[in-house]
Protein backbone atom coordinates (compact mmCIF):
# COMPACT_ATOMS: atom_id res chain seq x y z
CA UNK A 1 11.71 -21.92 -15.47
CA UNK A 2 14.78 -21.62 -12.99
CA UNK A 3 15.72 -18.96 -15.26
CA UNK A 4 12.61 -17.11 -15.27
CA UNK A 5 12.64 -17.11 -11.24
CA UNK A 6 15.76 -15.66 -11.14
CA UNK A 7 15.42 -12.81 -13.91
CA UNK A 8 11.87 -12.24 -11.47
CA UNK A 9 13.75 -11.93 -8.12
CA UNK A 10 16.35 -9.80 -9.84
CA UNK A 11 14.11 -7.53 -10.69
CA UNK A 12 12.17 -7.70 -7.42
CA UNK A 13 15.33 -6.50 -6.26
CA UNK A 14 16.16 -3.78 -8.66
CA UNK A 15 12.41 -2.25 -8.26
CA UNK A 16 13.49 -2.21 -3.84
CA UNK A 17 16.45 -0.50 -4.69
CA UNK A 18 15.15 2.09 -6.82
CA UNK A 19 11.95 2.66 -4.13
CA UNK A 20 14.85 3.39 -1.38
CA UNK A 21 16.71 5.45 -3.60
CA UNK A 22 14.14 8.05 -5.70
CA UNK A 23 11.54 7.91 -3.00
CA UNK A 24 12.01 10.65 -0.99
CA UNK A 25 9.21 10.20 1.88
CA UNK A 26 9.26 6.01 2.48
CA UNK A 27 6.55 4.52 3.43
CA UNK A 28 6.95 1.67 5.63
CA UNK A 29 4.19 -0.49 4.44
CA UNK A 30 5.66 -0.35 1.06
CA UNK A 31 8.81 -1.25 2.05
CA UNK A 32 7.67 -4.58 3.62
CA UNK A 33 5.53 -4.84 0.86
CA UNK A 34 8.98 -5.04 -1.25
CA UNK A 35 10.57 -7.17 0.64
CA UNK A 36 7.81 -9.27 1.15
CA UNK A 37 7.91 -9.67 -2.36
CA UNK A 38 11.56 -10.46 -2.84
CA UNK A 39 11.14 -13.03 -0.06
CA UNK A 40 8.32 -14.74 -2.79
CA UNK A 41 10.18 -15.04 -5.77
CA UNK A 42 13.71 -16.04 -3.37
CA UNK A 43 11.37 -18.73 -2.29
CA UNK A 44 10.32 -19.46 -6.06
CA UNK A 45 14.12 -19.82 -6.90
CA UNK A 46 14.98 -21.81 -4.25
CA UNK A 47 11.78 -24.26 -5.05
CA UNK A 48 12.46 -24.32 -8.45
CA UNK A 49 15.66 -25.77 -7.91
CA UNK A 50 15.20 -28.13 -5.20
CA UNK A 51 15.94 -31.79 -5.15
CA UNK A 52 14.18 -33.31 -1.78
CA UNK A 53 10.87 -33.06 -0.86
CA UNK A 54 12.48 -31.53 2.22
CA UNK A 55 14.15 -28.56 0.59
CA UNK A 56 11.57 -28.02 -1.84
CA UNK A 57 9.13 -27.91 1.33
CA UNK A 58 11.49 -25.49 3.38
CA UNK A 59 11.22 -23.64 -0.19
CA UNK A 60 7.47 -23.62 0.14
CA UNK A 61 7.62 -22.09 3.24
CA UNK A 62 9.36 -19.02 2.34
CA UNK A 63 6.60 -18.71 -0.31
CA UNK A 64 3.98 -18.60 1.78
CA UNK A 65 5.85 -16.28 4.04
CA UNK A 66 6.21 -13.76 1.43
CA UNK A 67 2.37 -14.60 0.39
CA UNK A 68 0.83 -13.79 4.05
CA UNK A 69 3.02 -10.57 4.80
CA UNK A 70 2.58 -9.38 1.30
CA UNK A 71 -1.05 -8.83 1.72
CA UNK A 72 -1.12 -7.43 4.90
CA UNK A 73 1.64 -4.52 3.33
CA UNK A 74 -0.23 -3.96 0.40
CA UNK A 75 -3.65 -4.03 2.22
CA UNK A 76 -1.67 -1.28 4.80
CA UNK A 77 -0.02 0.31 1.83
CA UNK A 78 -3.52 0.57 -0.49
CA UNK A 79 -5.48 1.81 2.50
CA UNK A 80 -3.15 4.83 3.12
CA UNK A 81 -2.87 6.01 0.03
CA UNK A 82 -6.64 5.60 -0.35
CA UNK A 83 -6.46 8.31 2.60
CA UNK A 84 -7.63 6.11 5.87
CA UNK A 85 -6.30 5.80 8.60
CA UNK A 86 -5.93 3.55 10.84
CA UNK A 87 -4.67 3.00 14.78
CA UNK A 88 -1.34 0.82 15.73
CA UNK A 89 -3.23 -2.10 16.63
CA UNK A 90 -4.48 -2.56 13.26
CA UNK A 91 -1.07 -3.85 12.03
CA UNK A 92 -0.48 -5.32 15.26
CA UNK A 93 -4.06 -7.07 14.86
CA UNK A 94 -3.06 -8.07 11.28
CA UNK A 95 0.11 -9.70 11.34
CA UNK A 96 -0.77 -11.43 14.72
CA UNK A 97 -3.37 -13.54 12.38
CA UNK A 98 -0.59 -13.31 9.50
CA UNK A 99 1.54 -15.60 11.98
CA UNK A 100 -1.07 -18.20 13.07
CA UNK A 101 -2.10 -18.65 9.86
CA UNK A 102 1.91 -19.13 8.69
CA UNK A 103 2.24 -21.48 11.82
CA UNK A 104 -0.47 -23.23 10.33
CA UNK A 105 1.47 -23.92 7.07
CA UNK A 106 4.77 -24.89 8.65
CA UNK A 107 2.86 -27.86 10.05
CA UNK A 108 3.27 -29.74 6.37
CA UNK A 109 5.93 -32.09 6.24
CA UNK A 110 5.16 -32.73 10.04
CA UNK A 111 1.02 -33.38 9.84
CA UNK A 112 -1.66 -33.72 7.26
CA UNK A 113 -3.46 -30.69 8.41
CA UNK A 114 -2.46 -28.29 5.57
CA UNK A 115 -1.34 -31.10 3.01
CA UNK A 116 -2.17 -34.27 3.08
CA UNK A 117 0.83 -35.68 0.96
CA UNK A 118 3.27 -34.31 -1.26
CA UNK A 119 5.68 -35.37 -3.94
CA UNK A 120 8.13 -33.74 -6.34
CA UNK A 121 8.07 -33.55 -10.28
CA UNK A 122 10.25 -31.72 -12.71
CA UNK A 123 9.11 -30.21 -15.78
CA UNK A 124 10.92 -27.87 -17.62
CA UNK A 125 14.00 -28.52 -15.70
CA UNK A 126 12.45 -26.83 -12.30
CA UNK A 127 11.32 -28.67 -9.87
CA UNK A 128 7.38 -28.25 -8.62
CA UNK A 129 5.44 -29.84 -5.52
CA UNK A 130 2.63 -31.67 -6.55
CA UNK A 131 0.03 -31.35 -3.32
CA UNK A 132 -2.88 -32.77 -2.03
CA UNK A 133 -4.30 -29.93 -0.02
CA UNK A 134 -5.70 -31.03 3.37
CA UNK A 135 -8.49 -29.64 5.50
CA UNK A 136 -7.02 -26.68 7.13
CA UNK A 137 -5.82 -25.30 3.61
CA UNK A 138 -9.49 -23.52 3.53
CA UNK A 139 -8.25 -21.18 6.14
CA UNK A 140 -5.59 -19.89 4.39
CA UNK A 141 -8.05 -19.56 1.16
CA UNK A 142 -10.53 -17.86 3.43
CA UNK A 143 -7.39 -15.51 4.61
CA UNK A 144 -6.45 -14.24 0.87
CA UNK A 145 -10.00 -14.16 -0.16
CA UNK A 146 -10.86 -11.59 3.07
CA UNK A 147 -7.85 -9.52 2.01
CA UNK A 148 -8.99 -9.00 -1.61
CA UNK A 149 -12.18 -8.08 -0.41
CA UNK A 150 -10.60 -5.33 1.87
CA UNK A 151 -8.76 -3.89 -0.85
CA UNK A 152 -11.29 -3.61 -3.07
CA UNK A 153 -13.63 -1.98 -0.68
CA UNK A 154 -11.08 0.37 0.77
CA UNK A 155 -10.59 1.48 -2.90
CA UNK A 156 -14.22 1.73 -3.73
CA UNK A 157 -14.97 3.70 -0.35
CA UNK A 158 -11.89 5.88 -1.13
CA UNK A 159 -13.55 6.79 -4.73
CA UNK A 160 -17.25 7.21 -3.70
CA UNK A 161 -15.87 9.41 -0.84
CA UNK A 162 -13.10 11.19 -2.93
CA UNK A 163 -10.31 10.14 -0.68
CA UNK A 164 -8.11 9.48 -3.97
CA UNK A 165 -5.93 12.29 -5.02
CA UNK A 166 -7.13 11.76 -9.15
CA UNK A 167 -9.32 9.16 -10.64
CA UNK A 168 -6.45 8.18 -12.27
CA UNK A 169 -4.79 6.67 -8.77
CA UNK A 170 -8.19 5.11 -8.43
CA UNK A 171 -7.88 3.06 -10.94
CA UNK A 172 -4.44 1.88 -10.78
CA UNK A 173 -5.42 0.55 -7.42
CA UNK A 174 -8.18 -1.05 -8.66
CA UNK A 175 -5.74 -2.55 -11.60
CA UNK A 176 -3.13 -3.58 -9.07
CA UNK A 177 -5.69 -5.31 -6.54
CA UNK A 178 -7.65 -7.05 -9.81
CA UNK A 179 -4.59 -8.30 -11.20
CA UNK A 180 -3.45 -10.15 -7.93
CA UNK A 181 -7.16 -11.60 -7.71
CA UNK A 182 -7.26 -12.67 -11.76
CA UNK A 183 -3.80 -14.37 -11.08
CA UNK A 184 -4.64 -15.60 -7.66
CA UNK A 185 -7.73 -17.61 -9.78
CA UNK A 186 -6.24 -18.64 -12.72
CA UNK A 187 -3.92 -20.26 -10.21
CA UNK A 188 -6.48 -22.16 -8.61
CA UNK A 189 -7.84 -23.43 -11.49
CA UNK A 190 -5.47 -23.79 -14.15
CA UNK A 191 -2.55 -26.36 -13.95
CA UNK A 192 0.79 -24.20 -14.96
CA UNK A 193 4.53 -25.25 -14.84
CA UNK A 194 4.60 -21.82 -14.02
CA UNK A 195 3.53 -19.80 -10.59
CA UNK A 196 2.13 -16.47 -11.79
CA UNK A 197 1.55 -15.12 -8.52
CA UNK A 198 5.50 -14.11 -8.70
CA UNK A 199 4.78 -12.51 -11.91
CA UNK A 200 1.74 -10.50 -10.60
CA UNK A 201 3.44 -9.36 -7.80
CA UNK A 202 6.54 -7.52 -9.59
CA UNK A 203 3.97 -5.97 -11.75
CA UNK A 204 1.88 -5.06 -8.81
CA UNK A 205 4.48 -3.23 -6.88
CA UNK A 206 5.99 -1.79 -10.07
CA UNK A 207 2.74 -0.12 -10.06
CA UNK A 208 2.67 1.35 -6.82
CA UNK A 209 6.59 2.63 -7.53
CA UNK A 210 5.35 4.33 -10.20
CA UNK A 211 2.09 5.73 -8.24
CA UNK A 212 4.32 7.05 -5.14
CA UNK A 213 7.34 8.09 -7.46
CA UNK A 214 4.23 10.32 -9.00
CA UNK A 215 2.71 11.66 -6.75
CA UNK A 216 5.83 12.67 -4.34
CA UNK A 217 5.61 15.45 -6.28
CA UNK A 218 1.69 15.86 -7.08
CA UNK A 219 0.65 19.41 -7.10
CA UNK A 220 -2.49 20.83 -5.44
CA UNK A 221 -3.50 24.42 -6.90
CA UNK A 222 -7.62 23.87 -7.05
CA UNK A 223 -7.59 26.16 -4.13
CA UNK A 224 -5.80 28.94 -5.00
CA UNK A 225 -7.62 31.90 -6.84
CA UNK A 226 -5.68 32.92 -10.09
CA UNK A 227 -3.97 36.37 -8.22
CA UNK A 228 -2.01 33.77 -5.59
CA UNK A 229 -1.26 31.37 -8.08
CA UNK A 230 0.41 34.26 -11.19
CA UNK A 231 3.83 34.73 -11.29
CA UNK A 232 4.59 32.15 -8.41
CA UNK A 233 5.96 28.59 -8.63
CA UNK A 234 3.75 25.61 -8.27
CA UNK A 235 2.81 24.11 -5.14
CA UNK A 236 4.64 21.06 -3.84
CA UNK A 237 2.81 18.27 -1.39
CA UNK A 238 4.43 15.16 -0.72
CA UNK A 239 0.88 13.19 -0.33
CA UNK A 240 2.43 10.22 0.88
CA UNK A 241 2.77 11.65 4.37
CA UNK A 242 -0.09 10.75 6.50
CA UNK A 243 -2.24 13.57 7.99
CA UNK A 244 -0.79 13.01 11.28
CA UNK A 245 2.58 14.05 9.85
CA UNK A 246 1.29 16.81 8.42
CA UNK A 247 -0.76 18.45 11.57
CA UNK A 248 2.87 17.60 13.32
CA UNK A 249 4.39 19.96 11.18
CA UNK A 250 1.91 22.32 11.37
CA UNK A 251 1.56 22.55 15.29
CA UNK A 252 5.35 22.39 15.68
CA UNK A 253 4.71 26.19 13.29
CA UNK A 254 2.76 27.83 15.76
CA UNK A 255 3.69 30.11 18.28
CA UNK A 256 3.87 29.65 21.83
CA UNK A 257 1.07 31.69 22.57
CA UNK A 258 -1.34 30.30 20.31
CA UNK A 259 -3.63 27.42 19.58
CA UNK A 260 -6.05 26.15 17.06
CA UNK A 261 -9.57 25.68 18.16
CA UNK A 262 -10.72 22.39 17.14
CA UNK A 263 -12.84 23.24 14.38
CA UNK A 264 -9.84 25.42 13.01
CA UNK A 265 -8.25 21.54 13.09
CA UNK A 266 -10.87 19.94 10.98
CA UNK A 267 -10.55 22.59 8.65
CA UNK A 268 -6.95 22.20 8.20
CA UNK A 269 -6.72 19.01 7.96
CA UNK A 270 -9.21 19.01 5.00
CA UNK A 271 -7.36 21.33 3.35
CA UNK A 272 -4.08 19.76 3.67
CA UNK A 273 -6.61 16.20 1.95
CA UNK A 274 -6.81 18.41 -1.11
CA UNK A 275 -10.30 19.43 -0.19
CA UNK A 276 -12.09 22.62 -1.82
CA UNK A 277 -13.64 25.32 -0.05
CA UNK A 278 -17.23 24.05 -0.74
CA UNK A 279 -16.18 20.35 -0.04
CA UNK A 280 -15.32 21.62 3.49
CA UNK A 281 -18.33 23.59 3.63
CA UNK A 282 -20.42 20.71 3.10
CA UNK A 283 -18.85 18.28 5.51
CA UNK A 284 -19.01 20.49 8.11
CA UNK A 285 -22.31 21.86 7.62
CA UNK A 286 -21.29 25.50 7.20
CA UNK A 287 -20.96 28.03 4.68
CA UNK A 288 -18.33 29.11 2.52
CA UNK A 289 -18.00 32.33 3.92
CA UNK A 290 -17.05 30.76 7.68
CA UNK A 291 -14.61 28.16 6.06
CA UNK A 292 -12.96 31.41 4.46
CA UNK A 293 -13.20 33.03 7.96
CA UNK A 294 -11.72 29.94 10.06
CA UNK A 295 -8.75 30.21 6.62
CA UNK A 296 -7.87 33.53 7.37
CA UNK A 297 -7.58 32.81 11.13
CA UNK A 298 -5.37 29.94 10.59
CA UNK A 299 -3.30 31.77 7.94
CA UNK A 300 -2.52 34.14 10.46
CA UNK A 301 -1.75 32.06 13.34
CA UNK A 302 0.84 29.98 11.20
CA UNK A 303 2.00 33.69 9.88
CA UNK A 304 1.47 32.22 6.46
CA UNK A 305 -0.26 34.50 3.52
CA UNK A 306 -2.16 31.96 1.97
CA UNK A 307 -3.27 28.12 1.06
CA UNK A 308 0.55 28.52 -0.73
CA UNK A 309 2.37 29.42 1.74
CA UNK A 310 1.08 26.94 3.99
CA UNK A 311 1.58 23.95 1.79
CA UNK A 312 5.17 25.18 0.68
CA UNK A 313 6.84 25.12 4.03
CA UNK A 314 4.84 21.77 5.14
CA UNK A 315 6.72 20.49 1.81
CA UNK A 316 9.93 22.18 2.68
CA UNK A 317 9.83 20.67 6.79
């Protein structure tokens, strides 16, 4: 099992290195998320090998440390690419609790609050901590169990609402999140030599790898009529910048002169989600006809021709 752990932390390790290297716009929450999950399966290691209660307790620790950040990263990390966004006192907010409820767990091997007693047992030449869970272990059960059920609502909103760039996305989020909870169950209930929480988290942030390495380089043309889109090259968004990023760019294009009135904003910033025409139209309650008008306005206050234009240089900034 020692084994296993490290070929698991290994790769943990291989999957950060390759996120920093072929993903071109980082995204921060992802990048905890990563090392959040390296921190897990170090933790596993070290646990596996211990040979005190003591160690194999300051082992446990690290676990959980991984555990609690992870979710809050991937929670952070499923909720923007599901298109939300959020204020800086959400992760603030978030991590605050993250830390009480780690406090909490650094208690055992002091008090009986979080585990009554524990011992050590080896099977399979790793070591594994054999607990009985005291009273305040139901907070940290409530804790993962509220953090599922954010993640799968944030991904069901983001579908019903069309936040999702492809259905496809959709439901690789909705793998990623399910697999955590099926492991995160079997766990509870099933005795293993094995933790496959480590497991489920290397596939889990494989996943998402794989999802941003994709859609870096996603292309949005359902805009475009066929006479903009012959004889060009494809359009380019990187749709793992926020839309904050992306007005940034914008209003650092205009002149000094000139402005955009604020519903010229809401249109933009639809457009730049990927939304049609008629999708703006009906979520701002006019017609076609005045979302082409407000268009054309835009277009020529960025001194751009067309949709094109506009999202090649916010891909070239």
């Amino acid at each position: 099992m020692t084994i296993a752990y490290g070929i698991l932390l290994f790769m943990a390790t291989v999957l950060l290195v390759l996120y920093c290297t072929l993903i071109r716009k980082k995204e921060k929450w992802l990048l905890v998320l990563y090392l959040c999950v390296c921190v897990v399966n170090l933790g596993y290691l070290l646990l596996s090998l211990s040979n005190t209660v003591g160690f194999a307790l300051f082992a446990n620790k690290i676990v959980y440390l991984g555990h609690i950040f992870s979710l809050i990263s991937m929670y952070l990390t499923i909720a923007k690419l599901c298109g939300f966004h959020y204020t800086k006192k959400l992760p603030i907010a978030l991590f605050s609790v993250g830390i009480v409820v780690f406090a909490m767990i650094c208690t055992t091997g002091y008090l009986s609050w979080y585990y009554k007693s524990v011992k050590l047992e080896y099977a399979d030449g790793a070591a594994k901590l054999v607990k009985e869970y005291g009273p305040l272990h139901a907070v940290y059960l409530i804790y993962v169990l509220c953090y599922f059920a954010l993640m799968i609502t944030t991904v069901l909103q983001a579908t019903v609402k069309k936040k999702v760039s492809s259905i496809k996305n959709s439901i690789m989020l909705t793998a990623i999140v399910l697999c955590n909870i099926a492991m995160w169950i079997i766990e509870r209930f099933v005795t293993w030599n094995f933790e496959f929480l480590s497991l489920s988290y290397i596939l889990s942030v494989g996943m998402l790898f794989f999802l941003y390495w994709m859609m870096q380089d996603y292309v949005h043309i359902d805009e475009l009529s066929v006479s903009e889109v012959e004889g060009k090259s494809m359009v380019v968004v990187v749709d793992s910048m926020t839309i904050a990023e992306k007005m940034q760019i914008v209003f650092s294009r205009l002149a000094e002169d000139k402005t955009l009135t604020a519903k010229e904003i809401e249109v933009i910033e639809k457009i730049l989600n990927g939304k049609s025409r008629k999708e703006i139209a009906d979520e701002l309650h006019i017609s076609e006809n005045t979302v082409k008008t407000h268009l054309k306005h835009i277009y020529e206050k960025l001194e751009v021709a067309n949709k094109q234009e506009l999202l090649t240089f916010l891909h070239k900034a």
